[in-house]
C-alpha atoms as a PDB file:
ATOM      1  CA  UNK A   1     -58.263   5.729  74.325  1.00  0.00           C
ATOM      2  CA  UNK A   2     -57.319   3.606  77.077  1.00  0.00           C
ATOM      3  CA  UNK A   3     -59.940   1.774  79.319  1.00  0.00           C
ATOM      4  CA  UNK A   4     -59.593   2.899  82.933  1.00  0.00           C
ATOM      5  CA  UNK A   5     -61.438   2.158  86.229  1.00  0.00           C
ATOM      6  CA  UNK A   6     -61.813  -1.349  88.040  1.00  0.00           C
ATOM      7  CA  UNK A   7     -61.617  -4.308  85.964  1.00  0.00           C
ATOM      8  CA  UNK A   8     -59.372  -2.458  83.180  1.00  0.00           C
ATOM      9  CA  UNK A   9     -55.651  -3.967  82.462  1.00  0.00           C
ATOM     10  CA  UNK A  10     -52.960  -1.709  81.594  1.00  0.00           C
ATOM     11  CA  UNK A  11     -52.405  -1.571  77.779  1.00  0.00           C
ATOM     12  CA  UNK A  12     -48.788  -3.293  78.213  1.00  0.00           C
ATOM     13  CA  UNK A  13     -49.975  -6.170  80.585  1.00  0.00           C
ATOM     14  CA  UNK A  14     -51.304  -8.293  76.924  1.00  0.00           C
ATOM     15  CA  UNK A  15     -47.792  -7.286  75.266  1.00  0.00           C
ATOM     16  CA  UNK A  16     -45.935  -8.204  78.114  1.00  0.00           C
ATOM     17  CA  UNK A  17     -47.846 -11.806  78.430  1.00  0.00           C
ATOM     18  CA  UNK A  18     -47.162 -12.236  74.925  1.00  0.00           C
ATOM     19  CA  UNK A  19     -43.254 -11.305  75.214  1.00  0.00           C
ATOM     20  CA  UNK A  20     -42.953 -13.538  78.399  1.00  0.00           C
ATOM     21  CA  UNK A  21     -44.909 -16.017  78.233  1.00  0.00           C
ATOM     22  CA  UNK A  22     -48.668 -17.250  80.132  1.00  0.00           C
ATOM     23  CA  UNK A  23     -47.008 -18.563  83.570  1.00  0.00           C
ATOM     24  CA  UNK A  24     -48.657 -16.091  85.319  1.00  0.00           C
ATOM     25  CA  UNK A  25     -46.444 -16.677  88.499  1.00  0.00           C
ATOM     26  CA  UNK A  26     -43.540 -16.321  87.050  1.00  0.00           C
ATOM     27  CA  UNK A  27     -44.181 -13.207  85.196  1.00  0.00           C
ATOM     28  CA  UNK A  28     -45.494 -11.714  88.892  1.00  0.00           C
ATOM     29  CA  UNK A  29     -41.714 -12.641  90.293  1.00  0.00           C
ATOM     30  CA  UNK A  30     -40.051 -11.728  86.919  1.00  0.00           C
ATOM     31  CA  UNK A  31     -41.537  -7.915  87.563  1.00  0.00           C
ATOM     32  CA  UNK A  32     -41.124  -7.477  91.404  1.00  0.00           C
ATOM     33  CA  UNK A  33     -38.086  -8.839  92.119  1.00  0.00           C
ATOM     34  CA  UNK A  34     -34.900  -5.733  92.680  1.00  0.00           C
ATOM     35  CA  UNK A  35     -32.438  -6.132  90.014  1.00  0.00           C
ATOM     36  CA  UNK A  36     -28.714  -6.009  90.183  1.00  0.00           C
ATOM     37  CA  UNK A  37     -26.682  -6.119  87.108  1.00  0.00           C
ATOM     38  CA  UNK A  38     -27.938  -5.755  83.422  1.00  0.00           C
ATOM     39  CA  UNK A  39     -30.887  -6.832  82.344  1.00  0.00           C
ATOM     40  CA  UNK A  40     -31.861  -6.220  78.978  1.00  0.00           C
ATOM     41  CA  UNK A  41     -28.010  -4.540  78.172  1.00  0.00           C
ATOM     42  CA  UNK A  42     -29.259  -2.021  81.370  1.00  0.00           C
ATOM     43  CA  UNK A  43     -27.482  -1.458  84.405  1.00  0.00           C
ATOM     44  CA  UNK A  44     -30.188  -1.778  87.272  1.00  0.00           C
ATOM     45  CA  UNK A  45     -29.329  -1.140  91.244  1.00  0.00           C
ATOM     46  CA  UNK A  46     -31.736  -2.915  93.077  1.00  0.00           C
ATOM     47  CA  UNK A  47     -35.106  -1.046  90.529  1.00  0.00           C
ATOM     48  CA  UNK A  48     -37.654  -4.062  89.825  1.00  0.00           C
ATOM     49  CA  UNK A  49     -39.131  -3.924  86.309  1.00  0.00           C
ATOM     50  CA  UNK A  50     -42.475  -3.204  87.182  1.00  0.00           C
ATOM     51  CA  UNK A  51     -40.999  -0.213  88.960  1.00  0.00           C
ATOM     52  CA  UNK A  52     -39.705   0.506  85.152  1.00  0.00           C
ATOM     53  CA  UNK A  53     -42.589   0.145  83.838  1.00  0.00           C
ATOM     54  CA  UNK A  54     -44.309   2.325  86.653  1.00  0.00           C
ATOM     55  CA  UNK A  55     -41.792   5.031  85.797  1.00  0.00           C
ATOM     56  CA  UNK A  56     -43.077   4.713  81.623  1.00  0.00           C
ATOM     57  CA  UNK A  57     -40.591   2.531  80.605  1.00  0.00           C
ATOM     58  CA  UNK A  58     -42.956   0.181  79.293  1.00  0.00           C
ATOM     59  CA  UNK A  59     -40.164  -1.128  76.182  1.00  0.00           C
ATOM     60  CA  UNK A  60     -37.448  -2.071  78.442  1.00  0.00           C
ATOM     61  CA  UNK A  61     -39.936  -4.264  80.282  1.00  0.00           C
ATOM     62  CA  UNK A  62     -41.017  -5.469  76.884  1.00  0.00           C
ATOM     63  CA  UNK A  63     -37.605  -6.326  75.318  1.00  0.00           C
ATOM     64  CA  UNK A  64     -36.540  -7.788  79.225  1.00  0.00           C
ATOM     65  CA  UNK A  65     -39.901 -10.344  78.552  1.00  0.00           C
ATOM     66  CA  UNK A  66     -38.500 -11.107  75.450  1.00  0.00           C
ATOM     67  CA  UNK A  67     -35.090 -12.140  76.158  1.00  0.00           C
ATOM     68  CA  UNK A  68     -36.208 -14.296  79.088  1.00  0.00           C
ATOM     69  CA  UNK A  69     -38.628 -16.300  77.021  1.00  0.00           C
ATOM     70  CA  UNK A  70     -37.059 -19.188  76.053  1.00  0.00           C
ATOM     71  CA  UNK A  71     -39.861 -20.582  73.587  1.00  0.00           C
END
């Protein structure tokens, strides 16, 4: 069971730091900025990926991380 209430992180924020990396800035830009284009081999019209996630797509945002991580 998931933890909720102040102070609890979303179960897919410790995947997603793992998939993208620790830069904690980068991963806040990487998930609110509007897309265009494919990301991911998905066509997205101006969604953002937390917006994705948001909408329980939690494994596009996932695999996205993990294609951008270039270590």
């Amino acid at each position: 069971m998931a933890v909720r209430g102040p102070g609890a992180l979303h179960e897919w924020v410790a995947p997603l730091l793992e998939a993208f990396g620790e830069n904690g800035w980068g991963l806040l830009d990487f998930l609110t900025v509007p897309r265009h284009g494919f990301v991911a081999d998905v066509k997205l019209d101006g969604e953002s990926l937390l917006q994705r996630i948001q909408a329980g797509d939690v494994q596009f945002a996932l695999e996205a991380a993990r294609r951008s991580n270039l270590e």
